[in-house]
N, C-alpha and C. Protein backbone atom coordinates (compact mmCIF):
# COMPACT_ATOMS: atom_id res chain seq x y z
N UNK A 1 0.82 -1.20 0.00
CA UNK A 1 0.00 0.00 0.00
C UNK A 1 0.87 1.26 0.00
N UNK A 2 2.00 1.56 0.70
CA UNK A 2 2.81 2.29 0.98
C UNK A 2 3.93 2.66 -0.42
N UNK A 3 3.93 1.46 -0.86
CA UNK A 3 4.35 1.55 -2.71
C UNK A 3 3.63 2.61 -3.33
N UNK A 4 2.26 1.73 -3.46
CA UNK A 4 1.44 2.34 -4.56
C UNK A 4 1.11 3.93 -4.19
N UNK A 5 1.01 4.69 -2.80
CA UNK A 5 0.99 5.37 -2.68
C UNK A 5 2.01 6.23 -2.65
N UNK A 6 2.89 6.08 -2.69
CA UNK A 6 4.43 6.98 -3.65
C UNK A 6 4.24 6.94 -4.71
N UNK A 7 4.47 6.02 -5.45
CA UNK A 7 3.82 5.92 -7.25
C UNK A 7 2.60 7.15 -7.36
N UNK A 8 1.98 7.37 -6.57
CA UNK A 8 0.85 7.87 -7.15
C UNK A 8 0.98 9.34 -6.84
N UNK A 9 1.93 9.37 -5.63
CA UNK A 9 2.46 10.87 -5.12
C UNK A 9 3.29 11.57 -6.47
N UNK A 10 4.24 10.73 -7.22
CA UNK A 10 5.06 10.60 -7.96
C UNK A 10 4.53 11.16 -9.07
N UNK A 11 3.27 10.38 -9.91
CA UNK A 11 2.61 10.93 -10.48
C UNK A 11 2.14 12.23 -10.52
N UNK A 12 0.86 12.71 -9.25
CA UNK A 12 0.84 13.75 -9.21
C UNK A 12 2.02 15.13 -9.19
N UNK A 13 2.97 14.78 -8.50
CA UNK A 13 3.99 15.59 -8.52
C UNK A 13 4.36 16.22 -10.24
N UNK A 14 4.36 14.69 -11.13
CA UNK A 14 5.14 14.78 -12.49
C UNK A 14 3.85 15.38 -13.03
N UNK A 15 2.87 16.03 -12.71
CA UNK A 15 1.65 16.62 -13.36
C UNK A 15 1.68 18.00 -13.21
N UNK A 16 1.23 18.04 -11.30
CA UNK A 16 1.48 19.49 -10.75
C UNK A 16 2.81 20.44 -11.44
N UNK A 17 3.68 19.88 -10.91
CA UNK A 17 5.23 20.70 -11.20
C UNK A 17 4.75 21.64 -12.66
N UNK A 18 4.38 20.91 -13.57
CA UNK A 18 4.47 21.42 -15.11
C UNK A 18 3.29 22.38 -14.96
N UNK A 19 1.91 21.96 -15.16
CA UNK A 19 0.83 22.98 -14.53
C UNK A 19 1.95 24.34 -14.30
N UNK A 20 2.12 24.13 -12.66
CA UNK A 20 2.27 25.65 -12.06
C UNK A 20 3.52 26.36 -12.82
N UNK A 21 4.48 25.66 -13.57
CA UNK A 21 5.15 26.17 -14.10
C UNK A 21 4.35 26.89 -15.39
N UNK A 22 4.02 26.34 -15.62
CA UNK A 22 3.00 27.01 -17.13
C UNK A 22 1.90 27.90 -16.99
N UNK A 23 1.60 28.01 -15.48
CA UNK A 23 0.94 29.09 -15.10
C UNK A 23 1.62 30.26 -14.78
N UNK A 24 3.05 30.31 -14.29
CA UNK A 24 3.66 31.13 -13.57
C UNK A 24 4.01 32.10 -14.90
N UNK A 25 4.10 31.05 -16.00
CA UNK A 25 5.27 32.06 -17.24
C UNK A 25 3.93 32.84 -17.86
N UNK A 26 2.18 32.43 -17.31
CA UNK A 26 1.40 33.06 -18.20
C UNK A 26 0.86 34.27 -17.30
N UNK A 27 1.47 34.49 -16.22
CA UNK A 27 1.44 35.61 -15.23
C UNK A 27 1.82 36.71 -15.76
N UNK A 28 0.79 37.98 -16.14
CA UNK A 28 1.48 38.79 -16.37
C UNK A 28 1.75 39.81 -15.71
N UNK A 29 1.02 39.92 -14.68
CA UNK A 29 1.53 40.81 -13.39
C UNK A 29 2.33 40.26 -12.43
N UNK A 30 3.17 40.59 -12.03
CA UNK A 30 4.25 39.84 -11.49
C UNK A 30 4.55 40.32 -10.00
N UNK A 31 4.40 39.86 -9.38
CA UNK A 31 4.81 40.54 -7.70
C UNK A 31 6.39 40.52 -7.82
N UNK A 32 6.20 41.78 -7.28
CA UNK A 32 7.61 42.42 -6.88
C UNK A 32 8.15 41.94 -5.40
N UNK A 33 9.14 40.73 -5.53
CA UNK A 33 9.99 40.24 -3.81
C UNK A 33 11.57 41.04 -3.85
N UNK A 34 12.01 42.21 -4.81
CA UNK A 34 13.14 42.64 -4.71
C UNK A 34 13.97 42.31 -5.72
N UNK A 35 15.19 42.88 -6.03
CA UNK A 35 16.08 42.85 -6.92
C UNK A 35 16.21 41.32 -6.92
N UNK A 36 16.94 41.02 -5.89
CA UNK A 36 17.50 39.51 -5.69
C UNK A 36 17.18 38.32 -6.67
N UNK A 37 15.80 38.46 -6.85
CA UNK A 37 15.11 37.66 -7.96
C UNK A 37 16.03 37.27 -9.81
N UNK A 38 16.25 38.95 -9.64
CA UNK A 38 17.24 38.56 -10.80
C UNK A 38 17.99 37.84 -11.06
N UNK A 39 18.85 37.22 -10.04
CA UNK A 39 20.00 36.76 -10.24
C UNK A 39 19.74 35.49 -10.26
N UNK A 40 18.49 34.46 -9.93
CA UNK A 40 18.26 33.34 -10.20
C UNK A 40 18.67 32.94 -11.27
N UNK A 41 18.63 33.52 -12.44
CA UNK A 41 18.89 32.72 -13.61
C UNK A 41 20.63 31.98 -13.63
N UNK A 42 21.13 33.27 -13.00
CA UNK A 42 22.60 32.70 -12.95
C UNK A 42 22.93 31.85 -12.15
N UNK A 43 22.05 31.70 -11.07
CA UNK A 43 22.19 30.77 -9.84
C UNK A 43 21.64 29.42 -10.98
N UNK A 44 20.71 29.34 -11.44
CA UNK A 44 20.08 28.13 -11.97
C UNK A 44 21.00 27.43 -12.72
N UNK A 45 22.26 28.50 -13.46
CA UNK A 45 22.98 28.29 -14.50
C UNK A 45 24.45 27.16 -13.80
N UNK A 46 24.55 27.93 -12.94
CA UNK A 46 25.20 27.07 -11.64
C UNK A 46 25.08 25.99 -10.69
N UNK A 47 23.61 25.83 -10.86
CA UNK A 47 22.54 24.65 -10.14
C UNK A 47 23.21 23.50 -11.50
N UNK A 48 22.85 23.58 -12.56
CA UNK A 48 22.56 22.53 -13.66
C UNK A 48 23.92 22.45 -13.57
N UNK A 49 24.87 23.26 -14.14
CA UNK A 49 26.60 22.70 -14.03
C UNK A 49 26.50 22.22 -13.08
N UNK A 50 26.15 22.22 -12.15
CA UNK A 50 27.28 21.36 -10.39
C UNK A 50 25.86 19.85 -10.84
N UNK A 51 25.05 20.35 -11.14
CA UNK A 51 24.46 19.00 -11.10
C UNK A 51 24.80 18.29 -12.55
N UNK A 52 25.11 18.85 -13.43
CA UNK A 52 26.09 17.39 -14.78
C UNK A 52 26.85 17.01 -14.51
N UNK A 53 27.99 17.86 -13.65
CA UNK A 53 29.07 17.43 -13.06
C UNK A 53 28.84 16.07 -11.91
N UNK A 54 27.81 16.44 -11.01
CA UNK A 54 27.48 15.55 -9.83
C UNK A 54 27.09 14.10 -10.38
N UNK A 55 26.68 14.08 -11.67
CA UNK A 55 25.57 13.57 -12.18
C UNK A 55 26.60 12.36 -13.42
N UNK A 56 27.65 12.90 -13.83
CA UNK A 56 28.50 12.28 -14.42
C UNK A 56 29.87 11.55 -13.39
N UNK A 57 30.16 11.81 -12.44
CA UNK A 57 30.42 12.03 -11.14
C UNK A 57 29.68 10.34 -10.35
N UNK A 58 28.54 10.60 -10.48
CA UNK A 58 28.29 9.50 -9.88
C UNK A 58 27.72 8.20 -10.65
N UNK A 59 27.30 8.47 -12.03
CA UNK A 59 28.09 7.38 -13.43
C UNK A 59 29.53 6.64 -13.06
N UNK A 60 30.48 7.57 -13.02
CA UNK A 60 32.15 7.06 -12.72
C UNK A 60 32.10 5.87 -11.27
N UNK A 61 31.37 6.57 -10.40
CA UNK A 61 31.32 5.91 -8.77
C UNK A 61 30.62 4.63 -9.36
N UNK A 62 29.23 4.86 -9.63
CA UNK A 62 28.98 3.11 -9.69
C UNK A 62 29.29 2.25 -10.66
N UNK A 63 30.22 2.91 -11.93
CA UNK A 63 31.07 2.13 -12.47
C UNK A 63 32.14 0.85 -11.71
N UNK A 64 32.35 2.25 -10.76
CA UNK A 64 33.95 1.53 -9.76
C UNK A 64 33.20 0.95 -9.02
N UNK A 65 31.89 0.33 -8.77
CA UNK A 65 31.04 -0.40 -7.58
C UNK A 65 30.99 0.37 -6.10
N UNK A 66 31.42 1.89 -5.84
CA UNK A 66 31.40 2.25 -5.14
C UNK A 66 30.00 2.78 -4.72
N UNK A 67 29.06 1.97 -4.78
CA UNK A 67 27.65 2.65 -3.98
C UNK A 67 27.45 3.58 -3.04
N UNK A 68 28.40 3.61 -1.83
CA UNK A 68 27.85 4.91 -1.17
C UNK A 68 28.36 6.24 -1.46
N UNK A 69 29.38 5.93 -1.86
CA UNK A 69 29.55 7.54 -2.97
C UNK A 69 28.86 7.76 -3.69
N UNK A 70 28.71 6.68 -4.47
CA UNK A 70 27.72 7.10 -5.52
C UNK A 70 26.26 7.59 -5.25
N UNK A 71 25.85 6.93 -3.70
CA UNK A 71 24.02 7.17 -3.38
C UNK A 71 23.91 8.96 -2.39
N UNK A 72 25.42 9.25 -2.15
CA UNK A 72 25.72 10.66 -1.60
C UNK A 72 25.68 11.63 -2.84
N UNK A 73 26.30 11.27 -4.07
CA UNK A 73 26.54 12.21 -4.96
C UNK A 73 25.36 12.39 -5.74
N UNK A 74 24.82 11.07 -5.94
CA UNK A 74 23.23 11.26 -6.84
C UNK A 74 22.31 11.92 -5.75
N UNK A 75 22.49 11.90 -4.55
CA UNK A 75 20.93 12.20 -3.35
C UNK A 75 21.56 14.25 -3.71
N UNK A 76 22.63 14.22 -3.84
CA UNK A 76 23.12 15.96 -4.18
C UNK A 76 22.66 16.53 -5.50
N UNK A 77 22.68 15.40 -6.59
CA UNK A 77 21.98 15.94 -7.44
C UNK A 77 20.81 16.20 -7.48
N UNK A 78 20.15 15.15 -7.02
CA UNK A 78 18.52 15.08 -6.88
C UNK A 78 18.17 16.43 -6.14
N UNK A 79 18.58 16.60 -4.91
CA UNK A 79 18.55 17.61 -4.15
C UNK A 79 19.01 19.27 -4.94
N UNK A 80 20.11 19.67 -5.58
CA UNK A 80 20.27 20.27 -6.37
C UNK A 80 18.60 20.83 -7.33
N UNK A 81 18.19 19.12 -7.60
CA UNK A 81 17.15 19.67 -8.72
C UNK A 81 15.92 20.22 -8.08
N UNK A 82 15.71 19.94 -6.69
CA UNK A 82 14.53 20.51 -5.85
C UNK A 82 15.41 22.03 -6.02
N UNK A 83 16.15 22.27 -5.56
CA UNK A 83 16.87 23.82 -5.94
C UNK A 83 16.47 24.54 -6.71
N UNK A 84 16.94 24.26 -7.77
CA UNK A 84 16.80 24.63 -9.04
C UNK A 84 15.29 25.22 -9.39
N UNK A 85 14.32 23.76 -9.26
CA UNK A 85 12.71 24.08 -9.50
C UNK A 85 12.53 25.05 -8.57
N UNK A 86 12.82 25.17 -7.03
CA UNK A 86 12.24 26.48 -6.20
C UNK A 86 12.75 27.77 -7.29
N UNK A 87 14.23 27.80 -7.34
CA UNK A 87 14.65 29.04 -7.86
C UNK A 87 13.96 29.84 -9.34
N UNK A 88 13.64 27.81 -9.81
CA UNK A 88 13.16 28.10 -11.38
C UNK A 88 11.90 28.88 -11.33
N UNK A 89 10.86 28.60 -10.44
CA UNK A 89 9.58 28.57 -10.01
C UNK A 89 9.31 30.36 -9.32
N UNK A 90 10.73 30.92 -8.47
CA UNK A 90 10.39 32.20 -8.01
C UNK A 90 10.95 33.27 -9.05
N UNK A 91 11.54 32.53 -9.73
CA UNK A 91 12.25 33.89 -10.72
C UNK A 91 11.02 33.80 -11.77
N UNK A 92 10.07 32.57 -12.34
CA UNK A 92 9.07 33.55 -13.41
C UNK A 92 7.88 33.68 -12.47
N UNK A 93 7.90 33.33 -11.23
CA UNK A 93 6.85 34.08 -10.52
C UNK A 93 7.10 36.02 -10.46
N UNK A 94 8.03 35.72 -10.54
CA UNK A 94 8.37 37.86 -10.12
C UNK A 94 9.24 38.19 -11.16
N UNK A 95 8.96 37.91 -12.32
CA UNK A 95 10.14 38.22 -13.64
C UNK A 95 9.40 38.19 -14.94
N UNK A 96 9.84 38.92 -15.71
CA UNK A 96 9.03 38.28 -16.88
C UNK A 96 10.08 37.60 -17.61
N UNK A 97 9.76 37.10 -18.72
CA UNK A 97 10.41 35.93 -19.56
C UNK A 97 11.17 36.86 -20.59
N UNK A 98 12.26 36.37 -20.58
CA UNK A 98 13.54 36.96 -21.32
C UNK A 98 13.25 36.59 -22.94
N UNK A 99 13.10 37.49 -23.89
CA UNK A 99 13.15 36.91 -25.26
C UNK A 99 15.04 36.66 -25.98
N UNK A 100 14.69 35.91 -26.69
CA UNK A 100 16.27 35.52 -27.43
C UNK A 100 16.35 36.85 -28.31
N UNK A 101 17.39 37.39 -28.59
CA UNK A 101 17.74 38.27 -29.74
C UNK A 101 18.49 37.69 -30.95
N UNK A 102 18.97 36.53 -30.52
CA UNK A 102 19.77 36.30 -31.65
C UNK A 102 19.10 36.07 -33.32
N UNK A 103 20.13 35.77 -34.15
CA UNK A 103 19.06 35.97 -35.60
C UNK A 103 19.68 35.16 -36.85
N UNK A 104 18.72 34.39 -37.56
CA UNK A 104 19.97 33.35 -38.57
C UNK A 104 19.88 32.00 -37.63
N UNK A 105 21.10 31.45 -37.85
CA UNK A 105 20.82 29.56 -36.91
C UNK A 105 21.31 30.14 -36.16
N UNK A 106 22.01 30.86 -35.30
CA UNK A 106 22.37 30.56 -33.73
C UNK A 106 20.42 30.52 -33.66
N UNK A 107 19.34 31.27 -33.78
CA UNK A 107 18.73 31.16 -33.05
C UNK A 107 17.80 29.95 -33.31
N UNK A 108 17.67 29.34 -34.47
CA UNK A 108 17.19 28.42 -34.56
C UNK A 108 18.16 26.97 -33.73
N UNK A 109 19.40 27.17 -33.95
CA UNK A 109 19.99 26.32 -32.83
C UNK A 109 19.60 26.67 -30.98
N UNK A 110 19.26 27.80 -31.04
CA UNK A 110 19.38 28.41 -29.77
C UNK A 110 17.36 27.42 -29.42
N UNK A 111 16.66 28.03 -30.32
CA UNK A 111 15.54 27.07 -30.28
C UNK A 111 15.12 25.65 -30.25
N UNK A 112 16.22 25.05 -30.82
CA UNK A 112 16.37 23.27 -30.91
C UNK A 112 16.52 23.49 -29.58
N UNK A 113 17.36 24.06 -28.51
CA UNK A 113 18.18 23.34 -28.03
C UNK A 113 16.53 23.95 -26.70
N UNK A 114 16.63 24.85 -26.52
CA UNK A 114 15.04 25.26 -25.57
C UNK A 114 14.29 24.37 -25.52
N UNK A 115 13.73 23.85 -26.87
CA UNK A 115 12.71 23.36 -26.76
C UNK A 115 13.01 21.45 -26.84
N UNK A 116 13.61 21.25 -27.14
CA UNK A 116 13.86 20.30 -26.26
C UNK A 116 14.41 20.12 -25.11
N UNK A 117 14.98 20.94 -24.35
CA UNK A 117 15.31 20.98 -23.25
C UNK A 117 14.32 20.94 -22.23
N UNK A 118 13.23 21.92 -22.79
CA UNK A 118 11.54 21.97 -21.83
C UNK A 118 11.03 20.52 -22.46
N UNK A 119 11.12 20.49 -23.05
CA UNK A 119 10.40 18.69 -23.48
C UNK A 119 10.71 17.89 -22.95
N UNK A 120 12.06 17.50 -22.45
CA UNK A 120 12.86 16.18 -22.04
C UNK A 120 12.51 16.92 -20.28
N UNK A 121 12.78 17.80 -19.98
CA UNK A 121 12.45 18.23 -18.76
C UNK A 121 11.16 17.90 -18.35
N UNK A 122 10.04 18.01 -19.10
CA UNK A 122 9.05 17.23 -18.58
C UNK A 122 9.14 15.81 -18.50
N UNK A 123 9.50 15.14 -19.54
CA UNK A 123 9.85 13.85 -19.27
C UNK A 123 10.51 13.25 -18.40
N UNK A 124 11.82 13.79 -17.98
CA UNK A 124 12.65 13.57 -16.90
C UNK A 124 12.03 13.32 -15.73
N UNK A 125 11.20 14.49 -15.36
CA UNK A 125 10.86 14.31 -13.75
C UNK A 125 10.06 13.16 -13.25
N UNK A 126 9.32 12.82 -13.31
CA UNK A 126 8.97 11.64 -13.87
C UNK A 126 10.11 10.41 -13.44
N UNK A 127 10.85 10.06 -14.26
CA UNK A 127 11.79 9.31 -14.50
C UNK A 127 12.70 9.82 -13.26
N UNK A 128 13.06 10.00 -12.89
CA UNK A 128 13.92 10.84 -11.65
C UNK A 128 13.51 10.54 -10.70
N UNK A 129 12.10 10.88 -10.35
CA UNK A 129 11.58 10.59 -9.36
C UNK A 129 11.50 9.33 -8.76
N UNK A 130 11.05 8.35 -9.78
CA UNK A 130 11.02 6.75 -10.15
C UNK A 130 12.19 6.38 -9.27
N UNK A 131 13.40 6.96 -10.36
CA UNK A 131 14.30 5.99 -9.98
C UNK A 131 15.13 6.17 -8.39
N UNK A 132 14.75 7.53 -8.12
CA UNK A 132 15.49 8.33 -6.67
C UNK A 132 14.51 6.92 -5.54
N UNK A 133 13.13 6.96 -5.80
CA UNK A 133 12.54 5.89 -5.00
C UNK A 133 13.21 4.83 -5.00
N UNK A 134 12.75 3.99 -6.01
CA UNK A 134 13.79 2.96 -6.45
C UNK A 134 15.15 2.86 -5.43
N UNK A 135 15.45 3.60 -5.68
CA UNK A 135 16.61 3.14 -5.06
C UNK A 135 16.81 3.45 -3.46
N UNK A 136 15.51 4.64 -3.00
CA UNK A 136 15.50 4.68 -1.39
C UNK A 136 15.31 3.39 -0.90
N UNK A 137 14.31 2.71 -1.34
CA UNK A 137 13.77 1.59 -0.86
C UNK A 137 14.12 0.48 -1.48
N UNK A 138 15.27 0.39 -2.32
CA UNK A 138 16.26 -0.64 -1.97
C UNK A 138 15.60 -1.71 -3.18
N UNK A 139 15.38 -1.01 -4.16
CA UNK A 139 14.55 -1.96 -5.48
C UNK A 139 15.37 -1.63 -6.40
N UNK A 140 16.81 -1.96 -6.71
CA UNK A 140 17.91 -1.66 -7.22
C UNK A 140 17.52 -2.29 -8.71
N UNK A 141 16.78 -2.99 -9.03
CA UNK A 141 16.35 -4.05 -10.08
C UNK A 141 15.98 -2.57 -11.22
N UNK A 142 14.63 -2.48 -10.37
CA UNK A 142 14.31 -1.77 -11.27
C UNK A 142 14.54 -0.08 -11.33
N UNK A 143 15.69 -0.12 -10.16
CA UNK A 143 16.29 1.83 -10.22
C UNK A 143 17.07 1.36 -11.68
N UNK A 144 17.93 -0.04 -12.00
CA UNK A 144 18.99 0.25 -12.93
C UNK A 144 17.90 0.26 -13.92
N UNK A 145 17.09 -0.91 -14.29
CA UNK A 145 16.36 -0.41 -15.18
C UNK A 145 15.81 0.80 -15.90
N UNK A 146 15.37 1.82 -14.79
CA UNK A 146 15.21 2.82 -14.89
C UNK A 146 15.98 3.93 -15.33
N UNK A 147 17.14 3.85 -14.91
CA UNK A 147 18.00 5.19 -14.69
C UNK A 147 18.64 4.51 -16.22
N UNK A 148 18.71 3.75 -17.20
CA UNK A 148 19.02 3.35 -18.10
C UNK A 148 18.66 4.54 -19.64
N UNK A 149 17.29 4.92 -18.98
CA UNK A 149 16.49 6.07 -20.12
C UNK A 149 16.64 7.25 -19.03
N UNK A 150 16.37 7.36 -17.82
CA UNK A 150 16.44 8.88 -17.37
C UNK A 150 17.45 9.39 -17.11
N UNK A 151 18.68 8.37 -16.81
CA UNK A 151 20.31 9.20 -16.43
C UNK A 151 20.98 10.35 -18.18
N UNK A 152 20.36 9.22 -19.36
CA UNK A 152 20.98 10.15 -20.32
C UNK A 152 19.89 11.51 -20.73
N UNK A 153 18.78 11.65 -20.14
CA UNK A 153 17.44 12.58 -20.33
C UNK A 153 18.14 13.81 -19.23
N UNK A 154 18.28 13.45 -18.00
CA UNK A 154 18.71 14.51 -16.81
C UNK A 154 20.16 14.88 -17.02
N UNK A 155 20.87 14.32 -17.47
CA UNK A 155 22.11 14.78 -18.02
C UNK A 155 21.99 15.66 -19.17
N UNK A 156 21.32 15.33 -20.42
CA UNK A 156 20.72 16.34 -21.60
C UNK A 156 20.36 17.68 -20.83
N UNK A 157 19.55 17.52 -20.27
CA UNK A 157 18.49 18.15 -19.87
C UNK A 157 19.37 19.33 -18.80
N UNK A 158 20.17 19.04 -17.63
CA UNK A 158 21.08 19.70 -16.92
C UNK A 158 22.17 20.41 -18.32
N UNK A 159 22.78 19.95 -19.16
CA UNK A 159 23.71 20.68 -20.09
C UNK A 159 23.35 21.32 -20.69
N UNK A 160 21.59 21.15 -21.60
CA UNK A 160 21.26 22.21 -22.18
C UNK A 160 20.61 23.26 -21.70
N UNK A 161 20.29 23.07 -20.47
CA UNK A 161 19.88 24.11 -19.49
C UNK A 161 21.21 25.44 -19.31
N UNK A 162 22.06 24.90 -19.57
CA UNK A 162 23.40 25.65 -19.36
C UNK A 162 23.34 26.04 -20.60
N UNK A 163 23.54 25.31 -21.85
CA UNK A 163 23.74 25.90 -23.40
C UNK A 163 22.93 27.13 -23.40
N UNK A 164 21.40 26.75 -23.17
CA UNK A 164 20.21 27.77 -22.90
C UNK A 164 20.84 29.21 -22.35
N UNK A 165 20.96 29.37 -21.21
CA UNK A 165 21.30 30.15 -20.19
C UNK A 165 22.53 30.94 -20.92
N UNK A 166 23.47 30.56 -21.37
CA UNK A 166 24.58 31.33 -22.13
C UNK A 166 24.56 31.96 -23.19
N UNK A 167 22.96 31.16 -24.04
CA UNK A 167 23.03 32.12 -25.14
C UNK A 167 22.03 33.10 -24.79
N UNK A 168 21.05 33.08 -23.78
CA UNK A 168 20.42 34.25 -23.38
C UNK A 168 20.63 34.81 -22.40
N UNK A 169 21.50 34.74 -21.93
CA UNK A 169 22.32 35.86 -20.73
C UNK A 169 22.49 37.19 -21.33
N UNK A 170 23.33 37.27 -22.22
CA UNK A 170 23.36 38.81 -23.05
C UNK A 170 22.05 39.47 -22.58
N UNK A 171 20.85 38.63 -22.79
CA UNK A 171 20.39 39.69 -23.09
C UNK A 171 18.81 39.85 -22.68
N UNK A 172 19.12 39.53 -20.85
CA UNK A 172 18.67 39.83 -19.70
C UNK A 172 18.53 41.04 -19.52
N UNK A 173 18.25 41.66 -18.87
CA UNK A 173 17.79 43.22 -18.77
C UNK A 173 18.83 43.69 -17.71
C-alpha cells in the first residue's frame, strides 16, 4: 500500500510541477519580492553545471562499484534539482520571460536546443523521481532499469539548461 501510494504521489507531482510552471510564465503581473530575484537565472545556471558534473560524477562511482559515494553524490543531485525548480519557479513568478535576440541559426539552434530541453524536462521528472525511489527503498532491479532512459534525459536536460542560459544571458535586462 505504501508503494502504490508513492507511485501515485510521484505521479501527481510529475503533473502538478508542469501545470504551475506554465501558469507562472502566463502571469502577467508579477509581484515584486526585490532585486535579488534577478539573479536566479545565474544561480540556476550554476545549479545545472554542479548537477552534470554531480551527475556524471556519480556514473564514474557506480562504475567503480562504489555505492555509497555514488548514493551521496546522486541524493546531491537530486537535491540540487529541488533547488533549481524552487529558484526556477520564483524567478518567473516575479520576472518576466527573457526573449532571445539572436538571428539566422544561432537562433534556430538556440531554439532546438530550448525546446527540447523543456520537453525532455518534462519527461525527466517523472523518471527521476522513479528511480530516486527505487533506489530509497532498496529496489535496485528496477532503479537500474530505470535510470538506463532517465540518467541520459537529466544529463541532456542539466547541459542544455546551461547551453540555454549562455546564449540568453546577453540579453537579460
Amino acid at each position: 500500500m505504501k508503494k502504490e501510494y508513492s507511485l501515485k504521489t510521484i505521479n501527481i507531482i510529475s503533473i502538478v510541477v508542469p501545470v504551475v510552471v506554465a501558469v507562472l510564465l502566463g502571469i502577467r503581473s508579477k509581484p515584486y519580492l526585490g532585486e535579488w530575484t534577478s539573479v536566479l537565472p545565474h544561480l540556476n545556471a550554476c545549479i545545472n553545471t554542479l548537477t552534470s558534473v554531480l551527475l556524471i560524477t556519480g556514473l564514474v562511482l557506480i562504475k567503480q562499484k562504489k555505492q555509497m559515494a555514488h548514493r551521496i553524490v546522486m541524493t546531491s543531485a537530486f537535491s540540487l534539482g529541488g533547488l533549481f525548480l524552487v529558484c526556477y519557479v520564483l524567478y518567473h513568478l516575479t520576472n518576466s520571460s527573457t526573449s532571445f535576440g539572436g538571428e539566422g541559426a544561432v537562433r534556430v539552434f538556440y531554439y532546438f536546443i530550448l525546446i527540447s530541453h523543456i520537453v525532455l524536462s518534462l519527461v525527466v521528472l517523472p523518471l527521476v523521481l522513479r528511480a530516486f525511489y527505487f533506489a530509497v527503498v532498496q529496489d535496485f532491479q528496477r532503479h537500474k532499469k530505470l535510470v538506463k532512459f532517465a540518467y541520459p534525459i537529466w544529463l541532456y536536460v542539466s547541459i542544455t539548461g546551461v547551453i540555454a542560459y549562455l546564449m540568453i544571458s546577453p540579453y537579460y535586462a
